[in-house]
N, C-alpha and C. Protein backbone atom coordinates (compact mmCIF):
# COMPACT_ATOMS: atom_id res chain seq x y z
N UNK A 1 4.00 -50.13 3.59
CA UNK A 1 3.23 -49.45 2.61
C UNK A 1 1.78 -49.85 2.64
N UNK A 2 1.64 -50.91 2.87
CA UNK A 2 0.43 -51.46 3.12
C UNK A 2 -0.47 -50.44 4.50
N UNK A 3 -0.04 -50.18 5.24
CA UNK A 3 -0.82 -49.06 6.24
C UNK A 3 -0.72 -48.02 5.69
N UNK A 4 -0.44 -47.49 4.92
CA UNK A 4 -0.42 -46.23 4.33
C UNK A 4 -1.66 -46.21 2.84
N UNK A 5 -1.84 -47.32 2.55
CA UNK A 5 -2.39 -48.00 1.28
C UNK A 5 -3.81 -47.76 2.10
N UNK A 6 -4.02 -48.76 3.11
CA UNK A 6 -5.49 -48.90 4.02
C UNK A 6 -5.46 -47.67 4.58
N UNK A 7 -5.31 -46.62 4.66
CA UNK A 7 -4.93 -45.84 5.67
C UNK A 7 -5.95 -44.52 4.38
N UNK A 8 -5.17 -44.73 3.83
CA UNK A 8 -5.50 -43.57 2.47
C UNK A 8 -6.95 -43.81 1.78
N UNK A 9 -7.16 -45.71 2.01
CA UNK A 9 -8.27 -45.68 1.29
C UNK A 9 -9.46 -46.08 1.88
N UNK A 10 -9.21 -46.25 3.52
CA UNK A 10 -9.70 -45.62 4.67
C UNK A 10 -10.64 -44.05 4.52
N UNK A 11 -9.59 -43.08 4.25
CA UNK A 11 -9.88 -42.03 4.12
C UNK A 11 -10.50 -41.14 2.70
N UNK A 12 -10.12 -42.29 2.00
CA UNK A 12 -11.05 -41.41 1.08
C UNK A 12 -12.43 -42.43 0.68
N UNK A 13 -12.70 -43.93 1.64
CA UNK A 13 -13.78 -44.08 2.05
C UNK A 13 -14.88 -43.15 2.37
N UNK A 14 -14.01 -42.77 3.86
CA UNK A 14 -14.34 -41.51 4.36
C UNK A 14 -14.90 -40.49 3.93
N UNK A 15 -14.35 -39.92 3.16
CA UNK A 15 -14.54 -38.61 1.96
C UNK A 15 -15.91 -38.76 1.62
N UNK A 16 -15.81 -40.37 0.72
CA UNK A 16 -17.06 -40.49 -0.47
C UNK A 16 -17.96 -40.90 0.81
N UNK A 17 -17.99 -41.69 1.49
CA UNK A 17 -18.98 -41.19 2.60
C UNK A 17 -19.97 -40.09 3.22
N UNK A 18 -18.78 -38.95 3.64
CA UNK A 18 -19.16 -37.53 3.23
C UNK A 18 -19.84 -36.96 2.26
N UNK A 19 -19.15 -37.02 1.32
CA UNK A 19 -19.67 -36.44 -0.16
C UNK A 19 -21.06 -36.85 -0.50
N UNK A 20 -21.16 -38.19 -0.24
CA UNK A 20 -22.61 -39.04 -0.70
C UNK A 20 -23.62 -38.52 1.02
N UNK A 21 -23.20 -38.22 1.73
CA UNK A 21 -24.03 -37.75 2.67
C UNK A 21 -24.28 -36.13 2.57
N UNK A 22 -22.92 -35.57 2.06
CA UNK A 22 -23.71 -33.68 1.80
C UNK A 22 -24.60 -33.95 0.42
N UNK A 23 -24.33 -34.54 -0.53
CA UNK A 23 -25.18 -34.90 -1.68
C UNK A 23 -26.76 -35.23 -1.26
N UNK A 24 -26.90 -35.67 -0.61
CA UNK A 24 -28.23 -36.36 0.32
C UNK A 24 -28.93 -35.12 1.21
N UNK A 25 -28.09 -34.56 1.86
CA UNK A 25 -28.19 -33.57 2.50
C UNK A 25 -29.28 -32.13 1.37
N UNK A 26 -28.17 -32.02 0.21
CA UNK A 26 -28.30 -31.25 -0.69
C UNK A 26 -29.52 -31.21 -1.72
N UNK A 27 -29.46 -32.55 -1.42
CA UNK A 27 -31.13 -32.70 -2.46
C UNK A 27 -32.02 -32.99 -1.53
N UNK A 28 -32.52 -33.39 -0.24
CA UNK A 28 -33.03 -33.06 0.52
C UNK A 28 -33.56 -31.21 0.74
N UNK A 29 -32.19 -30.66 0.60
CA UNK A 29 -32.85 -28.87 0.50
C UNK A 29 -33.27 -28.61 -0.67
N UNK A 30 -33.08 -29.38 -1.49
CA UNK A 30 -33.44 -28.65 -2.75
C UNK A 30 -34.83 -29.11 -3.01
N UNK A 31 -35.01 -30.50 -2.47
CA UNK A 31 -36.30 -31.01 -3.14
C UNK A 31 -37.50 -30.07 -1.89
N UNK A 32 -37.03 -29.38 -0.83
CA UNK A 32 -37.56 -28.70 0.03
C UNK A 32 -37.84 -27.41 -0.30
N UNK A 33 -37.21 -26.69 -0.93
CA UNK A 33 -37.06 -25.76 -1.90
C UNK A 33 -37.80 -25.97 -2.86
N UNK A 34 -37.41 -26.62 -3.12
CA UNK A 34 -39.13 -26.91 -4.96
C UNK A 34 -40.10 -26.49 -4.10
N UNK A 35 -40.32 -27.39 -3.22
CA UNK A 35 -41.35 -27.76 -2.61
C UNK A 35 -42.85 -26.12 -2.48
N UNK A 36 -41.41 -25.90 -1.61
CA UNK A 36 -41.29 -24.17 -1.43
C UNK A 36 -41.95 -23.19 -2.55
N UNK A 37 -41.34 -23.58 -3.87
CA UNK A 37 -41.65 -22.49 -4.88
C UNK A 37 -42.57 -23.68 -5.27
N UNK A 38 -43.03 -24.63 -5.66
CA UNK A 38 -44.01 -25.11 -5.96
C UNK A 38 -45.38 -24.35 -5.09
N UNK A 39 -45.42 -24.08 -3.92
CA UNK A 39 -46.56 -23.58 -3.28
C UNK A 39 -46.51 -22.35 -3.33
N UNK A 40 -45.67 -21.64 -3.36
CA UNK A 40 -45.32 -20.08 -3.71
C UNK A 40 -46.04 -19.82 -5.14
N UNK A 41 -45.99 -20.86 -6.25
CA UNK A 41 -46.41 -20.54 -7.61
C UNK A 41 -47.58 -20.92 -7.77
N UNK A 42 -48.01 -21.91 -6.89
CA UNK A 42 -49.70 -21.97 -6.64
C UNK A 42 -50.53 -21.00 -6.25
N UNK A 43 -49.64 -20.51 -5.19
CA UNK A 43 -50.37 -18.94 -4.19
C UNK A 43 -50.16 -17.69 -5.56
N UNK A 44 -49.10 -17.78 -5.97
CA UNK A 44 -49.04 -16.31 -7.32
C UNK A 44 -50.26 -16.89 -8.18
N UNK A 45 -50.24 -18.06 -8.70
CA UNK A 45 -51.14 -18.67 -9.74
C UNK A 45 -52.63 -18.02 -9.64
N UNK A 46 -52.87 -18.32 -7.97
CA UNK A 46 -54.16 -17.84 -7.89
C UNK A 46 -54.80 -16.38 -7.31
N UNK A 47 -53.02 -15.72 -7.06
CA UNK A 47 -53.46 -14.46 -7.32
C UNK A 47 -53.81 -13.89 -8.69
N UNK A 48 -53.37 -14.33 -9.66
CA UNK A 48 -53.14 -13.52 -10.65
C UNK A 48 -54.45 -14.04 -11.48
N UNK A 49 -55.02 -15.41 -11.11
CA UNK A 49 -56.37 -15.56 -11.64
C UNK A 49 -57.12 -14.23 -11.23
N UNK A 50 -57.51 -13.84 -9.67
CA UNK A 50 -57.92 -13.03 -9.34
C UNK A 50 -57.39 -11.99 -9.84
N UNK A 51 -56.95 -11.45 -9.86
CA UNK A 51 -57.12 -9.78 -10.39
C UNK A 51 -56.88 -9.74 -12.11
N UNK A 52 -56.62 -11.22 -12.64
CA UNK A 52 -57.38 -10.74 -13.89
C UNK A 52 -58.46 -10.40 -14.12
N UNK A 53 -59.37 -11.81 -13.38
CA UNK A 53 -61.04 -11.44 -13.33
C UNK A 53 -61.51 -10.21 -12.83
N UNK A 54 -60.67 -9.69 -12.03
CA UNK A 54 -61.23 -8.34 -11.11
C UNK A 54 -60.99 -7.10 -12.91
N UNK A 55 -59.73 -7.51 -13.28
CA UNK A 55 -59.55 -6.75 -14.31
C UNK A 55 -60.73 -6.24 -15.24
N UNK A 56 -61.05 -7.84 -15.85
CA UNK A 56 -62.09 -8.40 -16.78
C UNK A 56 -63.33 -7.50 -16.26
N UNK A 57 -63.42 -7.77 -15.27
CA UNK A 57 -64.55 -6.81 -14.94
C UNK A 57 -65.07 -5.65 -15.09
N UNK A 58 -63.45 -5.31 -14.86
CA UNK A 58 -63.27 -3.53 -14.56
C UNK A 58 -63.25 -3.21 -16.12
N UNK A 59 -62.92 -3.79 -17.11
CA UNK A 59 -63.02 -3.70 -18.69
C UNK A 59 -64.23 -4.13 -19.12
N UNK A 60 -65.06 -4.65 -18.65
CA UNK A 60 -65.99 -4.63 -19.30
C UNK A 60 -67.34 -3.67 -18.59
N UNK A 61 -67.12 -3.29 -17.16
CA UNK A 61 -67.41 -2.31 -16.84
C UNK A 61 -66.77 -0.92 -17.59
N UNK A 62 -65.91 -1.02 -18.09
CA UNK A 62 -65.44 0.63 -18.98
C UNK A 62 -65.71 0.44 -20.10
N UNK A 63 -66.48 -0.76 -20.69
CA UNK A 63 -66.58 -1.04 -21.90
C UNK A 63 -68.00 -0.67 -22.14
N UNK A 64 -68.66 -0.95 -20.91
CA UNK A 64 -70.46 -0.79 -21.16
C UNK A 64 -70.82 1.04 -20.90
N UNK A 65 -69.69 1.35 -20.03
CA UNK A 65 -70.06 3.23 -19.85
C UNK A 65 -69.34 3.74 -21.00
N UNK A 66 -68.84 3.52 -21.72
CA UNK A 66 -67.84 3.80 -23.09
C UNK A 66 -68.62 3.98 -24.00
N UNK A 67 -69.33 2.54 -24.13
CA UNK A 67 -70.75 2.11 -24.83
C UNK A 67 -71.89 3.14 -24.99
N UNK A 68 -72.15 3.46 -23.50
CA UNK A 68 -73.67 4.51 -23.14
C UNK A 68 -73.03 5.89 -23.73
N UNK A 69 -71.42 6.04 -23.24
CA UNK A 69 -71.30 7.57 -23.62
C UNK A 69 -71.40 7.87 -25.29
N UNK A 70 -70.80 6.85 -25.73
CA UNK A 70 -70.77 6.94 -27.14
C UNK A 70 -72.63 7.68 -27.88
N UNK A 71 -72.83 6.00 -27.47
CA UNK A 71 -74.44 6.00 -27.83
C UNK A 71 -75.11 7.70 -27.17
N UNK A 72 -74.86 8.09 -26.26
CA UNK A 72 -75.35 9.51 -26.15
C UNK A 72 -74.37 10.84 -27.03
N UNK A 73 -73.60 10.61 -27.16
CA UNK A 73 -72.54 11.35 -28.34
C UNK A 73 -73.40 11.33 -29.50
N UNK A 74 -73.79 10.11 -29.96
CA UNK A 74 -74.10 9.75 -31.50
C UNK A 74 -76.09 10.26 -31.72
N UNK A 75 -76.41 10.31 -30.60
CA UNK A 75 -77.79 10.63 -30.84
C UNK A 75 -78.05 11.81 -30.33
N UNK A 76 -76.92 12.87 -30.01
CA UNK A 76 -77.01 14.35 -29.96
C UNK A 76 -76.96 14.71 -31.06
N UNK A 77 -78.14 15.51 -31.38
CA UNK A 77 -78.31 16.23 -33.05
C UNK A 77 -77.61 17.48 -33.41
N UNK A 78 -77.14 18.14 -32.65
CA UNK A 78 -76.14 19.13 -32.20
C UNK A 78 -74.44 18.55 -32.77
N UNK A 79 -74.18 17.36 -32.49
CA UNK A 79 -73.09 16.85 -33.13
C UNK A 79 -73.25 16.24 -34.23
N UNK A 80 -74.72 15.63 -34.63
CA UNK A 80 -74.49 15.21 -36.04
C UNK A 80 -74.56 16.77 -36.67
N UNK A 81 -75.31 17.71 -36.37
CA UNK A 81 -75.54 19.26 -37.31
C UNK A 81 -73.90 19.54 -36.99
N UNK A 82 -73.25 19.74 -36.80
CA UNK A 82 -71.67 20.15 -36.83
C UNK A 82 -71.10 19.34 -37.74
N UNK A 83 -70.85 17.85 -37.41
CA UNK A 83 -70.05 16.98 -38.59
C UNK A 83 -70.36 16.98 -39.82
N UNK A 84 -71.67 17.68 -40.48
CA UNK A 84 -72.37 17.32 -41.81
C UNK A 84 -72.04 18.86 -42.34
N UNK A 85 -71.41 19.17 -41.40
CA UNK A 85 -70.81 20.73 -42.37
C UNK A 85 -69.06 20.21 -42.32
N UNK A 86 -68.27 19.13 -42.09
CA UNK A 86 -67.04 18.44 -42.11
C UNK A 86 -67.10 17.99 -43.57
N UNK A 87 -66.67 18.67 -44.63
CA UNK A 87 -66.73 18.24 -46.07
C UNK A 87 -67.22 17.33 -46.33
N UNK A 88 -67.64 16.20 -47.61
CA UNK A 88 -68.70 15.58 -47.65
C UNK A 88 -68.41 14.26 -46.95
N UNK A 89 -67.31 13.96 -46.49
CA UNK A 89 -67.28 12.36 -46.04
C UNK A 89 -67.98 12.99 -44.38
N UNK A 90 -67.81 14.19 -44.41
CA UNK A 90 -68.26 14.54 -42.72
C UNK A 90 -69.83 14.47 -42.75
N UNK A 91 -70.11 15.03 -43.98
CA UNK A 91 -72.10 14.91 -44.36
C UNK A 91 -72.17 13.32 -44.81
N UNK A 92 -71.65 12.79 -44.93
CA UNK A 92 -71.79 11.31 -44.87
C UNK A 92 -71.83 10.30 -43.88
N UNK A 93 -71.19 10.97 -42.96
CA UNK A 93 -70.88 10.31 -41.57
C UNK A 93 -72.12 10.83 -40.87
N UNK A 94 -72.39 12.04 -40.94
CA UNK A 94 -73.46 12.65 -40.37
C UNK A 94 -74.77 11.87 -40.99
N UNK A 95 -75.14 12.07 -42.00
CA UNK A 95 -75.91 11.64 -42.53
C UNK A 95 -76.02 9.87 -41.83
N UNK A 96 -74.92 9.00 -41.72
CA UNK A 96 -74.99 7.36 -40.80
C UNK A 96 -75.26 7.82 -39.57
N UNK A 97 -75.21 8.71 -39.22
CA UNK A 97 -75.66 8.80 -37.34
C UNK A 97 -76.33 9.28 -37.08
N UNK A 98 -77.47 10.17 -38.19
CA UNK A 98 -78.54 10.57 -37.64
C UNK A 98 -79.52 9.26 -37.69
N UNK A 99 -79.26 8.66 -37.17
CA UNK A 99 -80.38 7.49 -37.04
C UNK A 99 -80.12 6.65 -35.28
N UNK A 100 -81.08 6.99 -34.67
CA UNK A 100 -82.69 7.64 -34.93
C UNK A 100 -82.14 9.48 -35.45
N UNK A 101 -83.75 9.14 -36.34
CA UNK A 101 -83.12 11.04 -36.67
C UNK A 101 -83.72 12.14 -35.68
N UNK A 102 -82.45 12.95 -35.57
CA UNK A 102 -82.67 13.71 -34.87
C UNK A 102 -83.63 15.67 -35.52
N UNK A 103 -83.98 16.34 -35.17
CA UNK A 103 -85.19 17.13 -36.01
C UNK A 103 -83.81 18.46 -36.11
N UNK A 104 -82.77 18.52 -35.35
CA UNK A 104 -81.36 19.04 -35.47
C UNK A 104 -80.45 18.54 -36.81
N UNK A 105 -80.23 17.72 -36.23
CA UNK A 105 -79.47 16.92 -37.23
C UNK A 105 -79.88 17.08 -38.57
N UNK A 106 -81.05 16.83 -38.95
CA UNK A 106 -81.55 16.53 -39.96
C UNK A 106 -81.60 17.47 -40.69
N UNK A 107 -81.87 18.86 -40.12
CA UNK A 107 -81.86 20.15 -40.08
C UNK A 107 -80.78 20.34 -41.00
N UNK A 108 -79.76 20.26 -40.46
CA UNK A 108 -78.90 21.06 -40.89
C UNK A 108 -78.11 19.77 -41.75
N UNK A 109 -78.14 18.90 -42.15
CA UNK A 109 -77.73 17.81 -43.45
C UNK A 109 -78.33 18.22 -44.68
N UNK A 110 -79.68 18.65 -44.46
CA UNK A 110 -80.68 18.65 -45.50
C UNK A 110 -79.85 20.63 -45.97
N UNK A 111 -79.44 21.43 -44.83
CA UNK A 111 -79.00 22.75 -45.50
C UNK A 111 -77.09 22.70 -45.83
N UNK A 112 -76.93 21.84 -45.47
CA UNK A 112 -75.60 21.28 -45.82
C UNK A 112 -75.22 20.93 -47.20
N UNK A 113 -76.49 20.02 -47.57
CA UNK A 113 -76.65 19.43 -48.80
C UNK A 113 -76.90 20.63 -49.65
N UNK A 114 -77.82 21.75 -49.28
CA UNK A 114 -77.74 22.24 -50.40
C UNK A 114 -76.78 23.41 -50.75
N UNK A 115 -76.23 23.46 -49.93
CA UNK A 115 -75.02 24.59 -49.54
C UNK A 115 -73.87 23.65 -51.15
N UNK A 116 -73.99 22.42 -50.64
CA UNK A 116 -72.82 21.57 -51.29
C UNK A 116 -73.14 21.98 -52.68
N UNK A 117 -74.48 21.50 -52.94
CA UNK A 117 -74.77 21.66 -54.73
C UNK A 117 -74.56 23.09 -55.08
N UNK A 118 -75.13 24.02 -54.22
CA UNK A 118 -74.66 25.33 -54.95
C UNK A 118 -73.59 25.60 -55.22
N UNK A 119 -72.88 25.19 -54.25
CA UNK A 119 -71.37 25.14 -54.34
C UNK A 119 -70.95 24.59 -55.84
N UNK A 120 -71.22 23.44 -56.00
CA UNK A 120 -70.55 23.13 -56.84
C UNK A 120 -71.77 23.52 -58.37
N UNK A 121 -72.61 24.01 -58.47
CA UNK A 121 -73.52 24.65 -59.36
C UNK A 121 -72.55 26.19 -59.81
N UNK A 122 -72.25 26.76 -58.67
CA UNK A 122 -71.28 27.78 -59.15
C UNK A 122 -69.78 28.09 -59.58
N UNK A 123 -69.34 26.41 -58.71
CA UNK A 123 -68.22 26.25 -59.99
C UNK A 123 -68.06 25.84 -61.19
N UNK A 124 -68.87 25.16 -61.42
CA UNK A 124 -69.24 24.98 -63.18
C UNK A 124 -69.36 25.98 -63.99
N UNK A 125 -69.65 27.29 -63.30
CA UNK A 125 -70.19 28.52 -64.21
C UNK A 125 -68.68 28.93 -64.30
N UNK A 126 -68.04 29.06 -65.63
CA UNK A 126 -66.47 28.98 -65.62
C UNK A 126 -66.52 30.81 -65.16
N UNK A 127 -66.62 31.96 -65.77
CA UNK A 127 -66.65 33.41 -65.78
C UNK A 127 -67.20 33.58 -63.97
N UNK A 128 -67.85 33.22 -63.92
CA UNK A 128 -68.06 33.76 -62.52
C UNK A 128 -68.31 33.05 -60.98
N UNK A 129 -67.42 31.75 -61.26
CA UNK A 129 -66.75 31.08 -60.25
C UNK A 129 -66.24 31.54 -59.32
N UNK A 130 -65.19 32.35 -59.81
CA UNK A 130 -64.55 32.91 -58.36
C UNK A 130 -65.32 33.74 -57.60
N UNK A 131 -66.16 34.54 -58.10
CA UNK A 131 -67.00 35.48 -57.51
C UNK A 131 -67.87 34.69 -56.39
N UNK A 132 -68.42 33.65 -57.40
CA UNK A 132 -69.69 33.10 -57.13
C UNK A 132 -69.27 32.33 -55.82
N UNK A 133 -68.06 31.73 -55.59
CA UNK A 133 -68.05 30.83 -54.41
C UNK A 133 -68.04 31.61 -52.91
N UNK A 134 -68.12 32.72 -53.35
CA UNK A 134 -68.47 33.66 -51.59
C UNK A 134 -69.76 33.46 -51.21
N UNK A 135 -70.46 33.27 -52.12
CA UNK A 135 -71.80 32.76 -51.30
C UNK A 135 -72.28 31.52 -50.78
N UNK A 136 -71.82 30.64 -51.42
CA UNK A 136 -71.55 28.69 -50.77
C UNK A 136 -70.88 29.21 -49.24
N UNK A 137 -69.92 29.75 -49.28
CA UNK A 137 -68.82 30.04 -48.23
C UNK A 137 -69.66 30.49 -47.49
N UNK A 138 -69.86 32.15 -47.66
CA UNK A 138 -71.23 32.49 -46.42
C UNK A 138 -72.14 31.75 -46.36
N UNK A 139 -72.32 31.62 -46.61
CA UNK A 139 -74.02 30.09 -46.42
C UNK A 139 -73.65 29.36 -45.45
N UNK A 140 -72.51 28.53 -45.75
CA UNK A 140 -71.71 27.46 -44.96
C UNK A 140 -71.30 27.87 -43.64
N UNK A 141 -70.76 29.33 -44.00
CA UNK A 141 -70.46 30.08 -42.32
C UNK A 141 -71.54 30.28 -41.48
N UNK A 142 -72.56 30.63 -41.69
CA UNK A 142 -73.61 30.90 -41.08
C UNK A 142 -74.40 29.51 -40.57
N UNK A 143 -74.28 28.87 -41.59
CA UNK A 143 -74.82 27.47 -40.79
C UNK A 143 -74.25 26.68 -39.77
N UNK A 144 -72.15 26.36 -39.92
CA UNK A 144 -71.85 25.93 -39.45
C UNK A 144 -72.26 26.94 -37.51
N UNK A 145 -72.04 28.31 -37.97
CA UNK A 145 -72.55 28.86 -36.54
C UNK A 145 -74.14 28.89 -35.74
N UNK A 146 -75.14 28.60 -36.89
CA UNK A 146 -76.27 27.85 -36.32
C UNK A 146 -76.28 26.71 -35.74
N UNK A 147 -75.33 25.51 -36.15
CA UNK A 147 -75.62 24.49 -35.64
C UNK A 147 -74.53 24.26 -34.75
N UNK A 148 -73.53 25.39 -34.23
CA UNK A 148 -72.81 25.27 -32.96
C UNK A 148 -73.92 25.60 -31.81
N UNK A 149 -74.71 26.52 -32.49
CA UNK A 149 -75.54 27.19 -31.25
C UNK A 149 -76.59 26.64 -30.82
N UNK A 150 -77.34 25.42 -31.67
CA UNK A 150 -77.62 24.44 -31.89
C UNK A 150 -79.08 25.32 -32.08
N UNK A 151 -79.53 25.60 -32.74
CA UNK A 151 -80.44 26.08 -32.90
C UNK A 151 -80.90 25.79 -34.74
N UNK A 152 -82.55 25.99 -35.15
CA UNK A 152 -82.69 25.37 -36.16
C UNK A 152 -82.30 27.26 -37.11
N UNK A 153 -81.51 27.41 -37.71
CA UNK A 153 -81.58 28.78 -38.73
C UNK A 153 -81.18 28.82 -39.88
N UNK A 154 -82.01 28.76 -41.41
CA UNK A 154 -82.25 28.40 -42.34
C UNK A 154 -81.12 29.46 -42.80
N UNK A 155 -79.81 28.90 -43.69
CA UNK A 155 -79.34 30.20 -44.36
C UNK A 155 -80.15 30.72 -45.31
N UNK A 156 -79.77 32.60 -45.81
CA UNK A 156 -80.66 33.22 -46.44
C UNK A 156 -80.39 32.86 -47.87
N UNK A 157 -81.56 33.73 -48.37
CA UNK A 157 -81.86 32.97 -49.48
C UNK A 157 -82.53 31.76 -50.11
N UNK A 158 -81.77 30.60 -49.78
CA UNK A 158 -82.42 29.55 -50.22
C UNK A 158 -82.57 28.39 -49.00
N UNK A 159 -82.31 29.27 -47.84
CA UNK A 159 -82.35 28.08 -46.40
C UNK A 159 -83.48 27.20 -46.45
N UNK A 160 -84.82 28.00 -47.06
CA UNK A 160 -86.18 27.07 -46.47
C UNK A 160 -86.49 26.25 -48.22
N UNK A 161 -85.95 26.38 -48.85
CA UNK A 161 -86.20 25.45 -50.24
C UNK A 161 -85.55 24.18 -49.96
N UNK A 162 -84.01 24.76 -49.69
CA UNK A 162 -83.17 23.25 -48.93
C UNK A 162 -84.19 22.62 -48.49
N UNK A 163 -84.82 22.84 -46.90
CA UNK A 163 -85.73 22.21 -46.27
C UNK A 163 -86.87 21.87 -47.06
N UNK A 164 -87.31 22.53 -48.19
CA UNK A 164 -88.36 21.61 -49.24
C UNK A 164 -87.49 20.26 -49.72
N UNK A 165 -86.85 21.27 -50.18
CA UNK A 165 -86.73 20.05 -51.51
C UNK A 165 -86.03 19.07 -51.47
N UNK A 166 -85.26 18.87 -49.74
CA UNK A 166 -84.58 17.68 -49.32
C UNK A 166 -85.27 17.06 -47.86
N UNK A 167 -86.42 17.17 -48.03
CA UNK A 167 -87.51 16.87 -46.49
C UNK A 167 -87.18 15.56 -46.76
N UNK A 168 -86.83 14.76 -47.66
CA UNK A 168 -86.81 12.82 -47.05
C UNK A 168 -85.28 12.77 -46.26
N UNK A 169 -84.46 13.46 -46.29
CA UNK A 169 -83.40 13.35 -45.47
C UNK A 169 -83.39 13.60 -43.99
């Protein structure tokens, strides 16, 4: 029994021999492998620096022509004279963007404005309100189509008093 005893523990000497040598083996590939994705994640690392910055760029390049287009949007007097006939938060808005003022713009805020008061001058008059608001309305129509066409055209009637009597606007 005794050769069978040495024999067995011989062999599973053997074994753990083995075992402790594929173990060795095994972390040897693995620590080769890190190794591997360790330089693999350096090389991604510093791709991805790059084409953020390339990004960064490209955003703040769409940020500065975004910028210019705007700024040329906002100092066309042609679009502030359209928005200031956009009920009054639209003549309000108009009214913040004509600056610098435009001789358009200004134009037609100052006949906007008075389109508004008549407007509301003839709804106060209780008997002939309903009548009376066809003329705010035409006024308003005619202007809003002057200042599509972008041209300066005083509605009738009271187009060129507007332009008196609201010249600081």
């Amino acid at each position: 029994m005794s050769d069978d005893s040495k024999s067995l523990g011989d062999d599973l000497n053997d074994m753990l021999g083995d075992a402790k040598e594929g173990a060795k083996k095994a972390a040897d590939k693995v620590s080769e492998k890190a190794s591997e994705f360790a330089d693999d994640a350096k090389e991604f690392a510093g791709e991805a620096k790059e084409k953020a910055s390339e990004f960064a760029e490209d955003a703040k390049a769409s940020a500065k022509e975004f910028a210019n287009d705007a700024k040329e949007v906002l100092s066309d007097g042609k679009n502030v004279a359209i928005i200031s006939h956009l009920t009054l938060i639209g003549w309000i808005i108009a009214l913040v963007m004509n600056n610098p003022k435009s001789e358009l713009g200004s134009f037609y805020i100052r006949q906007v404005l008075g389109i508004m008061l008549l407007a509301f001058v003839c709804a106060i008059i209780p008997i002939v309100n309903l009548v009376a608001w066809i003329l705010p309305f035409a006024m308003w129509i005619m202007s809003l189509v002057g200042a599509f066409s972008g041209e300066k055209k005083p509605v009738f009637l009271l187009g060129n008093q507007f332009q008196d009597w609201f010249k600081s606007l």
